[in-house]
N, C-alpha and C. Protein backbone atom coordinates (compact mmCIF):
# COMPACT_ATOMS: atom_id res chain seq x y z
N UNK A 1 22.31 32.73 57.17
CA UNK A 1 21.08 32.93 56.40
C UNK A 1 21.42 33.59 55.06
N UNK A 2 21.01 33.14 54.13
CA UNK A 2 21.58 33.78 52.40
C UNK A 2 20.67 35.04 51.82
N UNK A 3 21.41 35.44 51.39
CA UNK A 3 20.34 36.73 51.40
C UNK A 3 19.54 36.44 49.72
N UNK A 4 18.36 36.98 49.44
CA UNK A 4 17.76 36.67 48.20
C UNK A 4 17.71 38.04 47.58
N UNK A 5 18.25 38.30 46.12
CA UNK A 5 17.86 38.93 45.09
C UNK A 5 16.80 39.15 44.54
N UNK A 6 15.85 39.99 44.47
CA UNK A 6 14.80 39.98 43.43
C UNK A 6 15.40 41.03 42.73
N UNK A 7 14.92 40.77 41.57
CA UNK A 7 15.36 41.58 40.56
C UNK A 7 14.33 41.25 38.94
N UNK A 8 14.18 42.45 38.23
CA UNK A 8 13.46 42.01 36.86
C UNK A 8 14.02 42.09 35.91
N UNK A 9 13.88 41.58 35.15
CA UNK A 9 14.63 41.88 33.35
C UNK A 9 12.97 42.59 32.51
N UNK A 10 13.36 43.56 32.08
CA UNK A 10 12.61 43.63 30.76
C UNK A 10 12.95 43.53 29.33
N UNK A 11 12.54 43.29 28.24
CA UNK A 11 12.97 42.82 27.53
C UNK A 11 12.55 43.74 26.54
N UNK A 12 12.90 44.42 25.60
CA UNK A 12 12.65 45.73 25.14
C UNK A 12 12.89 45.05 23.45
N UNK A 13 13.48 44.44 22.94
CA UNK A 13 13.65 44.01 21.52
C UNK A 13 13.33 42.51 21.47
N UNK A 14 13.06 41.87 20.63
CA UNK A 14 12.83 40.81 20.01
C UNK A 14 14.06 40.14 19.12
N UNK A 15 13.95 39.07 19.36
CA UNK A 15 15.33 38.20 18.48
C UNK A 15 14.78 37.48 17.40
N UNK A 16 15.34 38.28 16.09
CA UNK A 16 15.18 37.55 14.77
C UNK A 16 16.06 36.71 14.38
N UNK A 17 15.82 35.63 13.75
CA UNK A 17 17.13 34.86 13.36
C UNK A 17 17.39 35.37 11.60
N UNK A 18 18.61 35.41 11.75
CA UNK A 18 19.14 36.19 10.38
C UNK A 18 18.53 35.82 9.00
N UNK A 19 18.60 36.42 8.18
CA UNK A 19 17.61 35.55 6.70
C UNK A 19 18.23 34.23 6.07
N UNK A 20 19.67 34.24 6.23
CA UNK A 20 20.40 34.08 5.91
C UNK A 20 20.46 32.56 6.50
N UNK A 21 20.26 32.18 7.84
CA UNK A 21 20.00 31.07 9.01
C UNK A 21 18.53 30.73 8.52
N UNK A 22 17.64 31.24 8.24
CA UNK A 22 16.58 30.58 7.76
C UNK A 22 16.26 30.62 6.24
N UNK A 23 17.12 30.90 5.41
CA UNK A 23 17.18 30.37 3.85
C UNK A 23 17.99 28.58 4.03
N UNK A 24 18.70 29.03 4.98
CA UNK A 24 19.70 27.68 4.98
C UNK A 24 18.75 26.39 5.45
N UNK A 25 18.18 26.85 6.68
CA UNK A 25 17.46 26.08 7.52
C UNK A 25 16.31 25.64 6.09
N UNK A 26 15.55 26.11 5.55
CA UNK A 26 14.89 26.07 5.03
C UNK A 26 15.33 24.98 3.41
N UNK A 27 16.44 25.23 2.95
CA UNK A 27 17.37 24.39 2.04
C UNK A 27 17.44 22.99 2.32
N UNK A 28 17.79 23.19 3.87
CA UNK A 28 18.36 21.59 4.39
C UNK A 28 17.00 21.06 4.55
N UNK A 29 15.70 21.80 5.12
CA UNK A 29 14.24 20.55 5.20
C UNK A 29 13.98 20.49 4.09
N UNK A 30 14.22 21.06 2.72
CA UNK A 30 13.61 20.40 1.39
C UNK A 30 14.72 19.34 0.90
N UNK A 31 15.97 19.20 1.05
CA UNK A 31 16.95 18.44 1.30
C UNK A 31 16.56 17.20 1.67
N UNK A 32 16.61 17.45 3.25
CA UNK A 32 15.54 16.21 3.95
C UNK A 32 14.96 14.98 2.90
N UNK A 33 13.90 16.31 3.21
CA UNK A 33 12.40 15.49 2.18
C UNK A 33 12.62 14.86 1.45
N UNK A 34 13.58 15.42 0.24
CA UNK A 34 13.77 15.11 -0.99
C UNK A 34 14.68 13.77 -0.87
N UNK A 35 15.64 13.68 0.17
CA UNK A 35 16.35 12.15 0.45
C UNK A 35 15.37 11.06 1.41
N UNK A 36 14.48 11.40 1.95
CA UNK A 36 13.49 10.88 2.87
C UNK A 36 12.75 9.97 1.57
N UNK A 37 11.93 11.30 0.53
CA UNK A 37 11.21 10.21 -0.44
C UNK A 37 12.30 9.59 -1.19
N UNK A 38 13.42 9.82 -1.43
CA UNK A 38 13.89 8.66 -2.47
C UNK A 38 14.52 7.52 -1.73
N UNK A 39 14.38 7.59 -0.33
CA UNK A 39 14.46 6.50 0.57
C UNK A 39 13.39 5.60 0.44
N UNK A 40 12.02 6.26 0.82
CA UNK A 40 10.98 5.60 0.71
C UNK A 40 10.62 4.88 -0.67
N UNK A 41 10.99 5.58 -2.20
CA UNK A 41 10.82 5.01 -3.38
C UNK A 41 11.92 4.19 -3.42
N UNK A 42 12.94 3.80 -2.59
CA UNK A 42 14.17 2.47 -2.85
C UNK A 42 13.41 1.29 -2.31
N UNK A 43 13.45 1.46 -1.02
CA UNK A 43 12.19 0.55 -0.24
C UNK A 43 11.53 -0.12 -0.95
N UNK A 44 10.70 0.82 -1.80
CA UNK A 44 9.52 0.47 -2.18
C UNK A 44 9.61 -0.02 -3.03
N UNK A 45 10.39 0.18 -4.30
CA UNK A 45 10.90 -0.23 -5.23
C UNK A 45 11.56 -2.08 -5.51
N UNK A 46 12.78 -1.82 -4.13
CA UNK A 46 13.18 -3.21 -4.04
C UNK A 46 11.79 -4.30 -3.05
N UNK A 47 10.70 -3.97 -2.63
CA UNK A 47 10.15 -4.94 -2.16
C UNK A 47 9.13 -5.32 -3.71
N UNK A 48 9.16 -4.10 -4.12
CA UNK A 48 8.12 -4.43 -5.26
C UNK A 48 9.14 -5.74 -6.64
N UNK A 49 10.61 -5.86 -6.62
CA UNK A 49 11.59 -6.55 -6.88
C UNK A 49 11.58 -7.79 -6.76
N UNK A 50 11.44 -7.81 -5.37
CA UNK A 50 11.82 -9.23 -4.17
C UNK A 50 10.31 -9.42 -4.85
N UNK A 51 8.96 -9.48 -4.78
CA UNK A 51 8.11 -9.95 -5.32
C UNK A 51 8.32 -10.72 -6.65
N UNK A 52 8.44 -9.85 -7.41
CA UNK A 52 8.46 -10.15 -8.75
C UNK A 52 9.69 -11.35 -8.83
N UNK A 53 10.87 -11.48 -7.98
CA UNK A 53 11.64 -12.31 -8.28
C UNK A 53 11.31 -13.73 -7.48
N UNK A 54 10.10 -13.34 -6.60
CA UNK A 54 9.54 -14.65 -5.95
C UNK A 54 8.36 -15.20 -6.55
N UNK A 55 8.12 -14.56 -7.37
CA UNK A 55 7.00 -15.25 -8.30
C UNK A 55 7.99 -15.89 -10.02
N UNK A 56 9.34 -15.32 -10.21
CA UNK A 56 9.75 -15.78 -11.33
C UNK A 56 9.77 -17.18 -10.91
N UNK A 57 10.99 -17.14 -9.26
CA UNK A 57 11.26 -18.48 -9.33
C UNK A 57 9.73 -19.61 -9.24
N UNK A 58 9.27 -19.38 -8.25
CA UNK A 58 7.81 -20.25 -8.46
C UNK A 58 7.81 -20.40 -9.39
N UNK A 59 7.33 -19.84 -10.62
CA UNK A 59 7.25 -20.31 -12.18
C UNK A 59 8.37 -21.34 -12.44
N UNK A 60 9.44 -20.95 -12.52
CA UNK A 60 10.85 -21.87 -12.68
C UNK A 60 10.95 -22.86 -11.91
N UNK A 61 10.34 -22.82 -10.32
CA UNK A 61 10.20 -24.07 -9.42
C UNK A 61 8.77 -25.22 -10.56
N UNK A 62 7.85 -24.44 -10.83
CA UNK A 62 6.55 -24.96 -11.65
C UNK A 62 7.11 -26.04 -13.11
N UNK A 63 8.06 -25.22 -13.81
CA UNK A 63 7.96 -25.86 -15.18
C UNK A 63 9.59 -26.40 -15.22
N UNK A 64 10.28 -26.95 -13.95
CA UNK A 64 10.95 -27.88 -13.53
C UNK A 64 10.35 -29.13 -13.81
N UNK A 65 9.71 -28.85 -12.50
CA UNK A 65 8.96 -30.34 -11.96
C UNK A 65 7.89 -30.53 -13.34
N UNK A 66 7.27 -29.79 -14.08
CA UNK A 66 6.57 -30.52 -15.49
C UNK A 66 7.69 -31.07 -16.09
N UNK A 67 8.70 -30.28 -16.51
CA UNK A 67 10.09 -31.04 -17.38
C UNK A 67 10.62 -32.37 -17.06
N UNK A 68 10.50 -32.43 -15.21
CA UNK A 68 11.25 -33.64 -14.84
C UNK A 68 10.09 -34.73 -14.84
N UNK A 69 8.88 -34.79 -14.98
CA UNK A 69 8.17 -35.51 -15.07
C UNK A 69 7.74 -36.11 -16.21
């Protein structure tokens, strides 16, 4: 038969994390962000691209076929 422990902890102080761990922490999420949106403005950028270069050719597909006719 195993014998059981009871036992308590009290906890008398509180754990701060150093200023130093949360200046850093705090560096790297504006970091983040700041590569997150210029991810999102590449994206956005090259679809807004791919448009514009699918409407050149249409035009260039358009005043082909008038030329060859």
């Amino acid at each position: 038969m195993p014998l059981i422990y009871k036992y308590t902890v009290t906890v008398t102080e509180t754990i701060k994390p150093s200023p130093t761990a949360m200046m850093l922490q705090s560096i790297l999420i504006v970091v983040t962000a700041f590569m997150a949106l210029e991810l999102i403005m590449n994206i956005v950028d090259s679809i807004m691209k791919n448009k514009e270069d699918n409407k050149k050719a249409e035009r260039q597909e358009k005043n082909e076929k008038i030329y060859h006719y």
